[in-house]
Protein backbone atom coordinates (compact mmCIF):
# COMPACT_ATOMS: atom_id res chain seq x y z
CA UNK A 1 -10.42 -22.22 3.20
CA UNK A 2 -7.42 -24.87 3.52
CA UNK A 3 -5.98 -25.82 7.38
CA UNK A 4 -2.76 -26.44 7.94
CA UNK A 5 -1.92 -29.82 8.56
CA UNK A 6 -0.57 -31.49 11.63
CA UNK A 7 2.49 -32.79 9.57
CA UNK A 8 2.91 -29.25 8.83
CA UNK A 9 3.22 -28.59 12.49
CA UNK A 10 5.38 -32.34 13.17
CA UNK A 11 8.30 -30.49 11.04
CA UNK A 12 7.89 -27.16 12.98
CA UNK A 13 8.57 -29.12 15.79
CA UNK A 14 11.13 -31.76 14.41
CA UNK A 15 13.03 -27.87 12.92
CA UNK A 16 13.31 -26.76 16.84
CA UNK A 17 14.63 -30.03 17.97
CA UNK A 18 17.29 -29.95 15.33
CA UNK A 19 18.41 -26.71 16.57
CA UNK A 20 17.25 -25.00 13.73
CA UNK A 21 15.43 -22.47 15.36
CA UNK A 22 15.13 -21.16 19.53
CA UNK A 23 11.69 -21.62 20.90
CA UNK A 24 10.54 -18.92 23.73
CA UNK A 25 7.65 -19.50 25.58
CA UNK A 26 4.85 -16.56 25.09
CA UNK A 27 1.80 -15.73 26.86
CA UNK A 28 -1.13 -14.21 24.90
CA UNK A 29 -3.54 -12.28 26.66
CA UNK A 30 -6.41 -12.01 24.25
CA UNK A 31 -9.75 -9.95 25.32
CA UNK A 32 -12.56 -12.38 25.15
CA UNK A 33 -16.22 -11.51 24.87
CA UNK A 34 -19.07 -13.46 24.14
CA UNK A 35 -22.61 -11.80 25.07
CA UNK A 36 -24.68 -15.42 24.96
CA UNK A 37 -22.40 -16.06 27.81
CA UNK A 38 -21.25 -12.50 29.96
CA UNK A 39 -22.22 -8.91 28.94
CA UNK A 40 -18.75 -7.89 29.69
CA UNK A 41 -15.25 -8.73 28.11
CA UNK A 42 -12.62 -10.63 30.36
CA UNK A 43 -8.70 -11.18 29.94
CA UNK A 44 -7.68 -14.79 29.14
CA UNK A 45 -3.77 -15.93 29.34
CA UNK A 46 -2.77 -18.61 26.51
CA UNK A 47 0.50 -19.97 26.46
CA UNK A 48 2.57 -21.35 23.71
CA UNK A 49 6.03 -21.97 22.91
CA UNK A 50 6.72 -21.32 19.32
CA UNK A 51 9.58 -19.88 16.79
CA UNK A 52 9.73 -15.91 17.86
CA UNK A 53 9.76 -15.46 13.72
CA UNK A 54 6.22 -16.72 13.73
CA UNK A 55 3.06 -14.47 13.34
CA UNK A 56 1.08 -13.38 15.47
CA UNK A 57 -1.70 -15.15 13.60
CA UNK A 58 -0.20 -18.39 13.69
CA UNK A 59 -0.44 -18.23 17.78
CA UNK A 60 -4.00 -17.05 17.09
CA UNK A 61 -4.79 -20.43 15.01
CA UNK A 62 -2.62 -22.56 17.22
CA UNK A 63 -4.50 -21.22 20.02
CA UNK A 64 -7.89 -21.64 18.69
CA UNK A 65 -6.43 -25.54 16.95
CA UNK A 66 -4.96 -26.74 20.21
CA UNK A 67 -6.61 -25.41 23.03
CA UNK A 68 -9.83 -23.12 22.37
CA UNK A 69 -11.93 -23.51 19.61
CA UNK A 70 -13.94 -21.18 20.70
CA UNK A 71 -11.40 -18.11 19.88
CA UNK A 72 -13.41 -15.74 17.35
CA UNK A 73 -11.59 -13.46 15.15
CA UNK A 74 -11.05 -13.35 11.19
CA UNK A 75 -8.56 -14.22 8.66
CA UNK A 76 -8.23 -15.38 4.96
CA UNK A 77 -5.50 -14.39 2.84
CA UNK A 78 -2.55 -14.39 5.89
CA UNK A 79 -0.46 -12.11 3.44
CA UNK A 80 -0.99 -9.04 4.53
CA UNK A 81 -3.54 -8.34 1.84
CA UNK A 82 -7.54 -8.68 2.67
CA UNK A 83 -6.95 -7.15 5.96
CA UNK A 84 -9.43 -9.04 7.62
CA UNK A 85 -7.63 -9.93 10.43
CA UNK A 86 -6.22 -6.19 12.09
CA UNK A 87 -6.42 -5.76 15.67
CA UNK A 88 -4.82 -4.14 18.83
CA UNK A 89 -1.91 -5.83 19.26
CA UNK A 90 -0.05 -4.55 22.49
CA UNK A 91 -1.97 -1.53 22.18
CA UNK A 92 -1.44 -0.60 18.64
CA UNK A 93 -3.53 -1.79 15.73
CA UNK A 94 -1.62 -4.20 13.35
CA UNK A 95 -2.80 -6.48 10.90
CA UNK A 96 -1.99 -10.07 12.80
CA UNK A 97 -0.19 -11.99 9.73
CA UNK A 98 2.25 -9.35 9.21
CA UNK A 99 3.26 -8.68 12.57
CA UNK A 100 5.72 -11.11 14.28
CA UNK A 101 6.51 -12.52 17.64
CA UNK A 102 9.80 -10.76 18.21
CA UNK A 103 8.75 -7.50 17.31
CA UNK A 104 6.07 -7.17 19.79
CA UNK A 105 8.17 -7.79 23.04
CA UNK A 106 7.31 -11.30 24.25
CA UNK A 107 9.16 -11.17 27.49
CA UNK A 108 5.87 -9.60 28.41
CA UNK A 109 2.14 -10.88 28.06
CA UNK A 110 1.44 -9.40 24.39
CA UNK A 111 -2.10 -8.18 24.72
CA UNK A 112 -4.28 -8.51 22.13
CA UNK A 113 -8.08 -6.95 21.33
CA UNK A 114 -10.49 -6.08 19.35
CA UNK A 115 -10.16 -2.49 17.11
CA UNK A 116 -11.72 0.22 18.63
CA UNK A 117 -14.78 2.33 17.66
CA UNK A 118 -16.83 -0.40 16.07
CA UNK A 119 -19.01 -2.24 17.79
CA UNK A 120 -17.42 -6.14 19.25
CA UNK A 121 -19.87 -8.96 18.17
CA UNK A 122 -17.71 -11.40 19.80
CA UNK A 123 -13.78 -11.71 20.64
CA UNK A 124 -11.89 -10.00 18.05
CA UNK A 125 -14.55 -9.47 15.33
CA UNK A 126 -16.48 -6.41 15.06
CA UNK A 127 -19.40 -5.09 13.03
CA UNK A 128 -17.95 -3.33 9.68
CA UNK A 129 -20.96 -2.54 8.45
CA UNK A 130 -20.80 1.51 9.20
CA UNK A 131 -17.01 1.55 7.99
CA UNK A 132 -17.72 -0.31 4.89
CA UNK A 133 -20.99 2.13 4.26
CA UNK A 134 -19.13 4.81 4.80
CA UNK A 135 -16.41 3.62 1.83
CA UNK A 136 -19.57 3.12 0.05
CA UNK A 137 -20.81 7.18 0.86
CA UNK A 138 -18.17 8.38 -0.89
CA UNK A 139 -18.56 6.88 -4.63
CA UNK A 140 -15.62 5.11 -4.79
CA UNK A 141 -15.98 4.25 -8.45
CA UNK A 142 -15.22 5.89 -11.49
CA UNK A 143 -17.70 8.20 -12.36
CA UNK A 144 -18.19 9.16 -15.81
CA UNK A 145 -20.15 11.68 -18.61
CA UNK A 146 -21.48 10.54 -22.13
CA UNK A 147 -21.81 7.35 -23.97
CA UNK A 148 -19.39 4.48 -22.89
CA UNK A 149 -16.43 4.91 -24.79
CA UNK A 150 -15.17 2.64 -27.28
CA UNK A 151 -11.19 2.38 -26.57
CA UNK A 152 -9.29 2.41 -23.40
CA UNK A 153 -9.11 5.64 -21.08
CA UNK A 154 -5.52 6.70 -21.58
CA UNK A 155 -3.99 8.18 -18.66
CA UNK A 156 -0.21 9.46 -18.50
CA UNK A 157 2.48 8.06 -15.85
CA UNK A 158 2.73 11.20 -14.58
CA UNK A 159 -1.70 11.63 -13.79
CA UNK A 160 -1.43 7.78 -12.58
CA UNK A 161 1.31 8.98 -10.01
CA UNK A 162 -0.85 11.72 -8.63
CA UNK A 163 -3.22 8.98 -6.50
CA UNK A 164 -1.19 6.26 -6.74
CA UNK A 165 -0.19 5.83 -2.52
CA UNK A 166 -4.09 5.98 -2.05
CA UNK A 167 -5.27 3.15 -4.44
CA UNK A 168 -2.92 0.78 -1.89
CA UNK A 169 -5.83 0.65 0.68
CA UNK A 170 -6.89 -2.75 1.74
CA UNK A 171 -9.94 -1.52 4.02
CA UNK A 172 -8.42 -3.22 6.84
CA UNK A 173 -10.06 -0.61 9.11
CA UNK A 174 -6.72 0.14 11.20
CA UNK A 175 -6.58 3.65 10.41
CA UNK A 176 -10.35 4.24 11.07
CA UNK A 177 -10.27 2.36 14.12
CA UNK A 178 -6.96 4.26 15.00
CA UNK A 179 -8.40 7.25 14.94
CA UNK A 180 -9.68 9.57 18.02
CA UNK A 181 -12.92 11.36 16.51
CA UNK A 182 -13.85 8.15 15.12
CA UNK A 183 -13.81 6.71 18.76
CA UNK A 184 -15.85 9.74 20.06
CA UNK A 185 -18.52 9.97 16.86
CA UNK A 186 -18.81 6.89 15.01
CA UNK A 187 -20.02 9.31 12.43
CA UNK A 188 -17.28 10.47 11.22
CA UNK A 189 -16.83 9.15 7.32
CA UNK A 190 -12.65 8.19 8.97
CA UNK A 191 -9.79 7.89 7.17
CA UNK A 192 -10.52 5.66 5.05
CA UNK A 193 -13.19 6.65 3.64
CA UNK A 194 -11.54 9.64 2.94
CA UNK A 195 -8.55 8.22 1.40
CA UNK A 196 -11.00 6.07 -0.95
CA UNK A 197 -12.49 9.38 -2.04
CA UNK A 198 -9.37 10.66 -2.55
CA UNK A 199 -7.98 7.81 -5.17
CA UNK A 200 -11.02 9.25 -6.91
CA UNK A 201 -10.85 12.42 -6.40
CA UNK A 202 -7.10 13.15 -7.83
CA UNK A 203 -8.01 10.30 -11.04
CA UNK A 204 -7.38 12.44 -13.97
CA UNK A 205 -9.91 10.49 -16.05
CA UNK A 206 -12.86 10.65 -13.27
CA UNK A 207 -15.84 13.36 -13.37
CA UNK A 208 -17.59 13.06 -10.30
CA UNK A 209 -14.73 15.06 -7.76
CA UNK A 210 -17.56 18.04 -6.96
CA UNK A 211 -20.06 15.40 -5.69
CA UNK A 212 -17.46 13.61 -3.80
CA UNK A 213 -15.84 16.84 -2.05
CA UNK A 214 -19.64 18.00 -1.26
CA UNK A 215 -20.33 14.56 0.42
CA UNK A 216 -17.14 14.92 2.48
CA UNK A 217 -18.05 18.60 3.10
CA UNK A 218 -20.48 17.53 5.19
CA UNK A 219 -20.48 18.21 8.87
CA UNK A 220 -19.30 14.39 9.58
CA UNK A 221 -16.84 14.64 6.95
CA UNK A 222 -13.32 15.64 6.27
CA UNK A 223 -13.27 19.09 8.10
CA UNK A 224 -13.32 16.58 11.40
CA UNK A 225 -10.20 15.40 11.53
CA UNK A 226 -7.63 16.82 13.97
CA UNK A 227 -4.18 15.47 12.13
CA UNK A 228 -2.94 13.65 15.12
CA UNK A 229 -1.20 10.94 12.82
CA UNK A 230 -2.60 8.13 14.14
CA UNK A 231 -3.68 6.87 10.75
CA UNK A 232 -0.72 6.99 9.01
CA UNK A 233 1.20 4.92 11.86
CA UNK A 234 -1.57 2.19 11.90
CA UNK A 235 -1.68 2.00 8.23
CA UNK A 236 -0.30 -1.79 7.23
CA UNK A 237 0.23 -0.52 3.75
CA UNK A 238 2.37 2.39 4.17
CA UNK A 239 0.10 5.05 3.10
CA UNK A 240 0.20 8.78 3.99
CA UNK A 241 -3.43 8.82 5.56
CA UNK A 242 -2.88 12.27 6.65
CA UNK A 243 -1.67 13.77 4.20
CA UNK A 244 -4.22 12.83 1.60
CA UNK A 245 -7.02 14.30 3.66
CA UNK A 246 -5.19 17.41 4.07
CA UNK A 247 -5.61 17.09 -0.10
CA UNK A 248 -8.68 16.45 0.22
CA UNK A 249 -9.40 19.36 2.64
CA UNK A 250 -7.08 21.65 0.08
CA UNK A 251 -9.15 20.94 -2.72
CA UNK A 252 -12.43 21.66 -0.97
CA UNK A 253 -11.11 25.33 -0.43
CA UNK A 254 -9.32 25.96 -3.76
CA UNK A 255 -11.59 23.51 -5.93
CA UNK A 256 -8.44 22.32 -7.83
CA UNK A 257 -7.55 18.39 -8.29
């Protein structure tokens, strides 16, 4: 994984000196936990003056660079792509390197924690295990009858449309983590789970729809969410959370997809 470079920084600096760009002065308040040290969280102020177009994960690094390298949380791409890094920002879960300075009220302390509902190992990193084995609970794969076939599996514009908003997932967790049953009964398959079954589910060239729908039949499955939206907002990507598990729920009664 590349760092930025100081020089990088030098011109950021030399830019707001030119009067290329207005600095502000921002203070992060970032929910810090470490359980070698304290079995209970604590609110720590960070301040920085920086360009209000910047990221919120560019405080996070400059933060953890310049004056605590013990921040925890966890990035890679910074395109709004792996979503690795979502968290609460201000309340609201947002991936961190799409979500900029100025949008998030900086007269005010912006507050920033872990995602809810899964468990905090330290800082801003939780334990995805159960989210990720509950993507894995639901097949999402493409699940086939007969010998492997020997051309391409044609599929028309029109079949490709039907699941197209679902395959944009980036298992970022937001809408899981967004979501109240999920906080109450970490259970629950969540979202997006569910909307990973559903890519499936809807693929006219997949066979396997009956032993996904049974597997989200189950008590802890799709029947427990309450449609409160929640998903849909957090989602980085844009997708309709909620109404692809009402799908999902539809074609559990009616057995068509």
């Amino acid at each position: 994984m590349s760092t930025p470079t100081v020089e990088t920084h030098s011109a950021a600096l030399d830019a707001v000196e030119a009067g290329a760009v207005q600095p502000i002065t921002v203070t992060f308040r970032i929910r810090r936990f470490n359980p070698e040290e304290h079995p209970d969280p604590v609110w720590v102020d960070y301040q920085l003056t920086l360009d209000p177009k910047e990221r919120v994960l560019d405080a996070l690094n400059r933060i953890k660079w310049e004056q605590d390298g013990t921040l925890t949380y966890r990035r890679s791409c910074a395109h709004g792509i792996c979503g690795s890094d979502a968290m609460r920002i201000n309340g609201r879960n947002r991936l961190a390197c799409k979500t900029l300075i100025k949008d998030v009220n900086p007269e005010k302390p912006i507050t920033i924690e872990a995602i809810k509902g899964l468990t905090v190992l330290k800082d801003l990193v939780v334990d995805m295990d159960p989210f990720f084995q509950a993507y894995k609970d639901v097949m999402p794969f493409l699940i086939t009858k007969g010998n492997d076939p020997t051309r391409e599996r044609l599929q028309s514009a029109e079949d490709r449309e039907r699941f197209d908003d679902t395959t944009k997932c980036i298992l970022c967790a937001a809408c899981t983590s967004s979501c109240p049953v999920f906080w109450n009964d970490g259970q629950y398959f969540g979202p997006a789970a569910i909307v990973n079954a559903h890519r499936f589910i809807f693929d006219s060239r997949d066979e396997g729809a009956e032993q996904r729908l049974e597997i989200l039949n189950d008590r802890e499955g799709v029947w427990r969410c309450r449609t409160t939206f929640n998903c849909s907002e957090a989602c980085p990507r844009g997708i309709e959370v909620t109404k692809a598990i009402q799908e999902v729920k539809r074609a559990l009664v009616t057995r068509r997809f």
